[in-house]
Protein backbone atom coordinates (compact mmCIF):
# COMPACT_ATOMS: atom_id res chain seq x y z
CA UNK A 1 54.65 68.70 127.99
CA UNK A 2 52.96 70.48 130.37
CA UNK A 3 49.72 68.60 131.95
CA UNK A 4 46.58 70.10 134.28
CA UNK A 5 43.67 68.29 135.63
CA UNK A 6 40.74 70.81 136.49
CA UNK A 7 37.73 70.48 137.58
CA UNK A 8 34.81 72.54 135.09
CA UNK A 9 31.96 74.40 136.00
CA UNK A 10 33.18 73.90 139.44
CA UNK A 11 33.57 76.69 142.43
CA UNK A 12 35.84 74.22 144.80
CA UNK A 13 37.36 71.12 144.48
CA UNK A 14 35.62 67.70 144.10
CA UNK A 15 32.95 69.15 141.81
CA UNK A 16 32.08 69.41 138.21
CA UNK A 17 33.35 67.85 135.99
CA UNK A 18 37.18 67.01 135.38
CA UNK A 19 39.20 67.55 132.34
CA UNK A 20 42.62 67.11 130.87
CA UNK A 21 44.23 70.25 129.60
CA UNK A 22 48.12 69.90 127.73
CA UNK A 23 49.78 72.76 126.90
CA UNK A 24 52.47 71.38 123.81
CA UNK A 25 54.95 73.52 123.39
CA UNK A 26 55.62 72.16 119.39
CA UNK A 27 53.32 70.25 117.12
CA UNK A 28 52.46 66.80 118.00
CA UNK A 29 50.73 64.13 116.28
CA UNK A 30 47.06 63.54 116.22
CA UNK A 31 47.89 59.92 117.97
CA UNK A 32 50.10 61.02 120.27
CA UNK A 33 47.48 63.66 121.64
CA UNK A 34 44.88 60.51 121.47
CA UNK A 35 47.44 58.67 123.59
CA UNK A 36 47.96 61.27 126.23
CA UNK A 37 44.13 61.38 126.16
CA UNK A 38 43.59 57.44 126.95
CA UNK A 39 46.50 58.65 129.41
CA UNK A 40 44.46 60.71 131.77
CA UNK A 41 41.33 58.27 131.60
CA UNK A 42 39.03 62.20 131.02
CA UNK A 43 36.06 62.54 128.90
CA UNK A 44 37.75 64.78 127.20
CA UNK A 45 41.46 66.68 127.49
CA UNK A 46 41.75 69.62 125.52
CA UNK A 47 45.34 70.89 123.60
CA UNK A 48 45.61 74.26 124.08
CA UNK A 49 47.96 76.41 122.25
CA UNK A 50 48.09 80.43 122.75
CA UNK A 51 49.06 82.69 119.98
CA UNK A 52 51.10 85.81 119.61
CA UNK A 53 47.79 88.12 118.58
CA UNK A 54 46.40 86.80 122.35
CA UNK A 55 43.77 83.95 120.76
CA UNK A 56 44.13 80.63 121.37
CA UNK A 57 44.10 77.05 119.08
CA UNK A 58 42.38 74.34 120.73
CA UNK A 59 42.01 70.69 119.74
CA UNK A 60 39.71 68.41 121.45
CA UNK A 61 40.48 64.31 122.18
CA UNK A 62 38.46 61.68 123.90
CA UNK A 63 40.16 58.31 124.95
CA UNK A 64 38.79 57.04 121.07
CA UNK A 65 39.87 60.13 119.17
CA UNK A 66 39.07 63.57 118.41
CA UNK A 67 35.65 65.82 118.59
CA UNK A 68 35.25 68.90 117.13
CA UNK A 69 34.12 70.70 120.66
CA UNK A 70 33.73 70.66 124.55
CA UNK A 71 32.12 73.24 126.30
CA UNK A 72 33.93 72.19 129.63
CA UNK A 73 37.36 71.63 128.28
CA UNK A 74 37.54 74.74 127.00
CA UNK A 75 36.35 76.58 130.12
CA UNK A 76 38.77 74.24 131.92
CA UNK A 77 41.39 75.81 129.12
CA UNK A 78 40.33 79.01 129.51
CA UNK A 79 40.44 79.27 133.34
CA UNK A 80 43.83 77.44 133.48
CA UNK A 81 45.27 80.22 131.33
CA UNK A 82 44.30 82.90 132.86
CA UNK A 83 45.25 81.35 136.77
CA UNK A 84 49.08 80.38 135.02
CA UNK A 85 49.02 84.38 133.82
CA UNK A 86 49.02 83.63 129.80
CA UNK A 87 45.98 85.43 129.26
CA UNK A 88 44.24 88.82 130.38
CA UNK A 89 40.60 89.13 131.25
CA UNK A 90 38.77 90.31 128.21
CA UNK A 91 37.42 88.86 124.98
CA UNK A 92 39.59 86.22 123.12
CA UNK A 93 39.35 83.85 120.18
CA UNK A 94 39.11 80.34 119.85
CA UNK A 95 40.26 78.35 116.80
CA UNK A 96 38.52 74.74 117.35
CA UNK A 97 37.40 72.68 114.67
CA UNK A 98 33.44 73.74 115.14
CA UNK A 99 34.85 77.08 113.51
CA UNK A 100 36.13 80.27 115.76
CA UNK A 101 34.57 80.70 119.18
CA UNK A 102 34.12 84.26 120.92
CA UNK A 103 35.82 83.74 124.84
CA UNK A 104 35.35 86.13 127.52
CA UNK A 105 37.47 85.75 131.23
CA UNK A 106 35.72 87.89 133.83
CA UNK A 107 37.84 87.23 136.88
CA UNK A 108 37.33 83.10 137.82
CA UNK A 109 34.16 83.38 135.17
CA UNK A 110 34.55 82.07 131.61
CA UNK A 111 32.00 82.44 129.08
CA UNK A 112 32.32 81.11 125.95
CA UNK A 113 29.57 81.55 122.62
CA UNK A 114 28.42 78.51 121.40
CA UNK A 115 28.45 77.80 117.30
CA UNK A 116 25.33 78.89 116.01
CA UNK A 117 22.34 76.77 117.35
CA UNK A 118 20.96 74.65 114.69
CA UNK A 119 17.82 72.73 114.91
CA UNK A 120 18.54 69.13 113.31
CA UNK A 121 15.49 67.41 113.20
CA UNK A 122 12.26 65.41 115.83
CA UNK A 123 12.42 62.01 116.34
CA UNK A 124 9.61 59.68 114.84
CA UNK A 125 6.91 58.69 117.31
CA UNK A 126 9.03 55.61 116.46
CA UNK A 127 11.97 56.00 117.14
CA UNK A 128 10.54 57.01 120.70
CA UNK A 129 10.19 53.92 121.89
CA UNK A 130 13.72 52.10 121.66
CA UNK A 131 15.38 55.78 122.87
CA UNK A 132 13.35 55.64 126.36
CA UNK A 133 14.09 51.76 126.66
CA UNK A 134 17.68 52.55 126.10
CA UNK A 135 17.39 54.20 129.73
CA UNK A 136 15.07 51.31 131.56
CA UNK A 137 12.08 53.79 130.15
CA UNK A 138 8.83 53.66 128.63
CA UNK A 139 6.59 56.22 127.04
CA UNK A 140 4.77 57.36 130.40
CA UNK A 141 8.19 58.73 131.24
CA UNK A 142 7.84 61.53 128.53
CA UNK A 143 6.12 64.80 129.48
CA UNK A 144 3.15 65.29 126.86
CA UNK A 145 4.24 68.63 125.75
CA UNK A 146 7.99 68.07 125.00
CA UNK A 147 9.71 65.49 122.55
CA UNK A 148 13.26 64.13 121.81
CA UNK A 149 14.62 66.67 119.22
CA UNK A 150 18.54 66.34 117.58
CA UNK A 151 20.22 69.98 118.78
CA UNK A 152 23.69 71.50 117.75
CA UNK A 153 25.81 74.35 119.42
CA UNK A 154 28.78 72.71 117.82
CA UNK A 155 28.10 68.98 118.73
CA UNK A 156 24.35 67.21 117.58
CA UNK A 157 23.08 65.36 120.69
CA UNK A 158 19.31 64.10 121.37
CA UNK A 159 17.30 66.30 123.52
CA UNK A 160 15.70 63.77 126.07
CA UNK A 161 13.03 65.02 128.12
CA UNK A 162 11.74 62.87 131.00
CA UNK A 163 9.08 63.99 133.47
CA UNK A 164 10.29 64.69 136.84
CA UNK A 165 13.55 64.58 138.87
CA UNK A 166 12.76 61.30 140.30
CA UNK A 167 12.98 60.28 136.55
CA UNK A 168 15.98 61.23 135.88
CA UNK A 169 17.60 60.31 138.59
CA UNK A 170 16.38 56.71 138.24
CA UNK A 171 17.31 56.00 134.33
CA UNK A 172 19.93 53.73 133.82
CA UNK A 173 21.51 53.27 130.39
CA UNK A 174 22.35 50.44 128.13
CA UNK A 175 25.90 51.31 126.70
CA UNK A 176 25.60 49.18 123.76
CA UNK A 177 21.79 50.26 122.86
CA UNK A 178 22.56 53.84 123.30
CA UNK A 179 26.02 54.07 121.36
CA UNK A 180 24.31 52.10 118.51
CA UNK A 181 21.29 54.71 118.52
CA UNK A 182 23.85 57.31 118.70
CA UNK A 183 25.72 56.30 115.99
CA UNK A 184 22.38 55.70 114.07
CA UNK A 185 20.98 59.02 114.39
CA UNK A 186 24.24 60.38 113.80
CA UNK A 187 24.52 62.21 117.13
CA UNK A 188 27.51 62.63 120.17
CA UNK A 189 24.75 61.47 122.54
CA UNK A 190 21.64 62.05 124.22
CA UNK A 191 21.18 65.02 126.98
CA UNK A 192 18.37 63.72 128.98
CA UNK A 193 16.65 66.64 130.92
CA UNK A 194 13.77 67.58 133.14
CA UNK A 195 12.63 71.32 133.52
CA UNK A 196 13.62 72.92 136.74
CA UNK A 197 12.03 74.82 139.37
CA UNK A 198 13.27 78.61 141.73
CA UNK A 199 16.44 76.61 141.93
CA UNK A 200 17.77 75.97 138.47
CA UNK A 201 16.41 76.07 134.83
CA UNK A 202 16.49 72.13 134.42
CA UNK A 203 18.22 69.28 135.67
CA UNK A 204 20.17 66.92 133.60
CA UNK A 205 21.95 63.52 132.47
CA UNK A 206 24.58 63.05 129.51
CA UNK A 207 25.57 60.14 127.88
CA UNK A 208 27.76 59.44 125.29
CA UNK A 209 28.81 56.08 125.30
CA UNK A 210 29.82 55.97 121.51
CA UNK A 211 32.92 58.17 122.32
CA UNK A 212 33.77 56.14 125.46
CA UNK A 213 31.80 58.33 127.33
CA UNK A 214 28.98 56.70 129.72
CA UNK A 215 28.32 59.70 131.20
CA UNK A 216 29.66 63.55 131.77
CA UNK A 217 28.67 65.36 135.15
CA UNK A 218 29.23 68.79 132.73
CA UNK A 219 28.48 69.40 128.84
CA UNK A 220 28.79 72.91 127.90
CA UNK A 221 27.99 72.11 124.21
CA UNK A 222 24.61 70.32 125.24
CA UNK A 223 23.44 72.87 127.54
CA UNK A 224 23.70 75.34 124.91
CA UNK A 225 21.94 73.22 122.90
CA UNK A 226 19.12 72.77 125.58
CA UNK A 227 18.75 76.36 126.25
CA UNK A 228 18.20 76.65 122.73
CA UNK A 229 15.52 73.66 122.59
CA UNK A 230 13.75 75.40 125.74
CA UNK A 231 14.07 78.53 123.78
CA UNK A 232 11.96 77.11 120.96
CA UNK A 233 9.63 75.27 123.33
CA UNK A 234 9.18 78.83 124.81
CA UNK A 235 10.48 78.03 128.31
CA UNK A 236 13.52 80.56 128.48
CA UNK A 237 13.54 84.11 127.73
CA UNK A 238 16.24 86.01 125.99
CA UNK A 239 18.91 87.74 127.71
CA UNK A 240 17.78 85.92 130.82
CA UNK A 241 21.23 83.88 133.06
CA UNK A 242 19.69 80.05 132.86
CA UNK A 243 21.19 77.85 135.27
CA UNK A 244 21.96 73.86 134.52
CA UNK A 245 22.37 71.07 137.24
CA UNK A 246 24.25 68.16 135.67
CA UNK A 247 25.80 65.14 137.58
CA UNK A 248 24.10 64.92 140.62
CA UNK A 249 23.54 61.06 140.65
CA UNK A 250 27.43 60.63 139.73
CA UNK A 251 28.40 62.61 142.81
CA UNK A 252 29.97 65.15 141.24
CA UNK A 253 27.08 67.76 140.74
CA UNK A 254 27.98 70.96 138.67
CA UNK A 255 26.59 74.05 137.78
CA UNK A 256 26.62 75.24 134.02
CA UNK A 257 25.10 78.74 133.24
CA UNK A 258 23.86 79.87 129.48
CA UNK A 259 22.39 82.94 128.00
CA UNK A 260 20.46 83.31 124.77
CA UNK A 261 20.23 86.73 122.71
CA UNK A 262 18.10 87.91 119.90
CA UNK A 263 20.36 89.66 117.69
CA UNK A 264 18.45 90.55 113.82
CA UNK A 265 15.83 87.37 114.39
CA UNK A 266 18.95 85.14 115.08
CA UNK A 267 19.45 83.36 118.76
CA UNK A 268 23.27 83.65 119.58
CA UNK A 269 23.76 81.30 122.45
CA UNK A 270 27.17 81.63 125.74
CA UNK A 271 27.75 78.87 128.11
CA UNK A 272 29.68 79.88 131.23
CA UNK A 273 31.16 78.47 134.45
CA UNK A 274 33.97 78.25 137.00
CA UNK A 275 37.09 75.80 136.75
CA UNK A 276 39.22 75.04 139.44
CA UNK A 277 42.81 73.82 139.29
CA UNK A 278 43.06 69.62 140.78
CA UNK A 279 46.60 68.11 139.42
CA UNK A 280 49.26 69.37 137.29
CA UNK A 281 52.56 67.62 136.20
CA UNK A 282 54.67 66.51 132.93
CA UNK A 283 54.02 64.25 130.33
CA UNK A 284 57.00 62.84 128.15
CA UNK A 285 55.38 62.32 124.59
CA UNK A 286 58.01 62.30 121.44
């Protein structure tokens, strides 16, 4: 089997962030593709299969098992496709198990549409508390005008905001505390955020620790899902390009892009970004 290593919502090397992508070339086992996942040591490697009628079937694993979606695997899929010459610039269709995604390749660009946003639910003024101490927070860390919200393009994380840059740059998680609110509230994990300024929409942090995950320096999924809470908060503007700066404190800073349209009263949400090609090889998997 066929492996790739790319690096997502990336222009060059060294940036973004990394992700498996295996292209089987027959069925294989739900185990085995777990295996080749705890393999590669990603966040997430994506099993990408192209069809006849030009869409494409994509599975998602983790080193613990499968999720539904990934916003950068599937631009990592998507860009890898098009570089090896198996797909045409255009719109395609993505069979994933969040339902069927619109794609479009633009030259290096990918854009993908997120599942329909879906606004899950505020956190209690007590469940505050423990969320921000998860992160070596307290309450004062919380802008007054914005509060932790549960937000879906596809995957439900916790909308975190925190004041300032400085903020977010100095949180610092506890695995165990967070995975066991994660898996409490029912959630992937939290996006923590803080709103931008000329250079970029907002800067943020993801963690999700409950699918071996302590952090990603990339989430398509939860940026779609933050454009969407900034959307409601009235802080983007339809059919405006928002631009996402994820990772910096990891080293690997990336750049994730979304877009939000009004189409008969309902928001309709794309994620896009670059991937660029790091490793390739062969796997051996019966």
């Amino acid at each position: 089997m066929k492996i790739y290593v790319m690096d997502a919502f990336a222009a060059k090397l060294f940036g973004g962030n990394q992700a498996g992508v295996a292209l089987p070339e027959r069925d294989v086992s739900d185990e085995t593709m777990r295996l080749i996942a705890a393999e590669l040591k990603h966040s997430e490697t994506a099993f990408v299969r192209p069809r006849a009628d030009g869409s494409v079937d994509l599975r998602y694993f983790t080193p613990a098992g499968e999720v539904e979606l990934c916003g950068h695997a599937t631009i990592a899929g998507f860009a890898l496709l098009r570089r090896l010459g198996l797909l045409a610039d255009g719109r395609h269709v993505a069979h994933t198990k969040a339902g069927d995604l619109q794609i479009s390749v633009d030259g290096d660009v990918v854009w993908m549409d997120m599942a329909p946003p879906r606004w899950l639910g505020e956190l209690t003024r007590v469940e505050w508390e423990p969320l921000y101490r998860a992160f070596g927070l307290t309450g004062a860390d919380r802008p007054r005008d914005l509060t932790p919200q549960i937000v879906s393009t596809g995957l439900a994380d916790i909308m975190m905001p925190v004041r300032d840059r400085e903020t977010l740059l100095r949180a610092r998680q506890n695995e165990t505390l967070v995975a066991e609110l994660s898996r409490r509230q029912k959630v992937t994990g939290v996006h923590m955020f803080c709103l931008g300024d000329k250079t970029c929409t907002a800067w943020c942090s993801n963690f999700a620790p409950l699918y071996d995950i302590p952090e990603e320096c990339a989430t398509g999924t939860s940026n779609g899902a933050l454009t969407y809470y900034l959307y409601r908060y009235g802080l983007v503007q339809p059919d405006r390009e928002n631009v996402f700066i994820q990772g910096e404190h990891m080293r690997r800073s990336s750049e994730i892009r979304s877009r939000l349209t009004v189409e008969k009263g309902d928001a309709l949400i794309r994620v896009g970004g670059r991937a660029v090609l790091s490793l390739s090889g062969e796997i051996y998997a019966d």
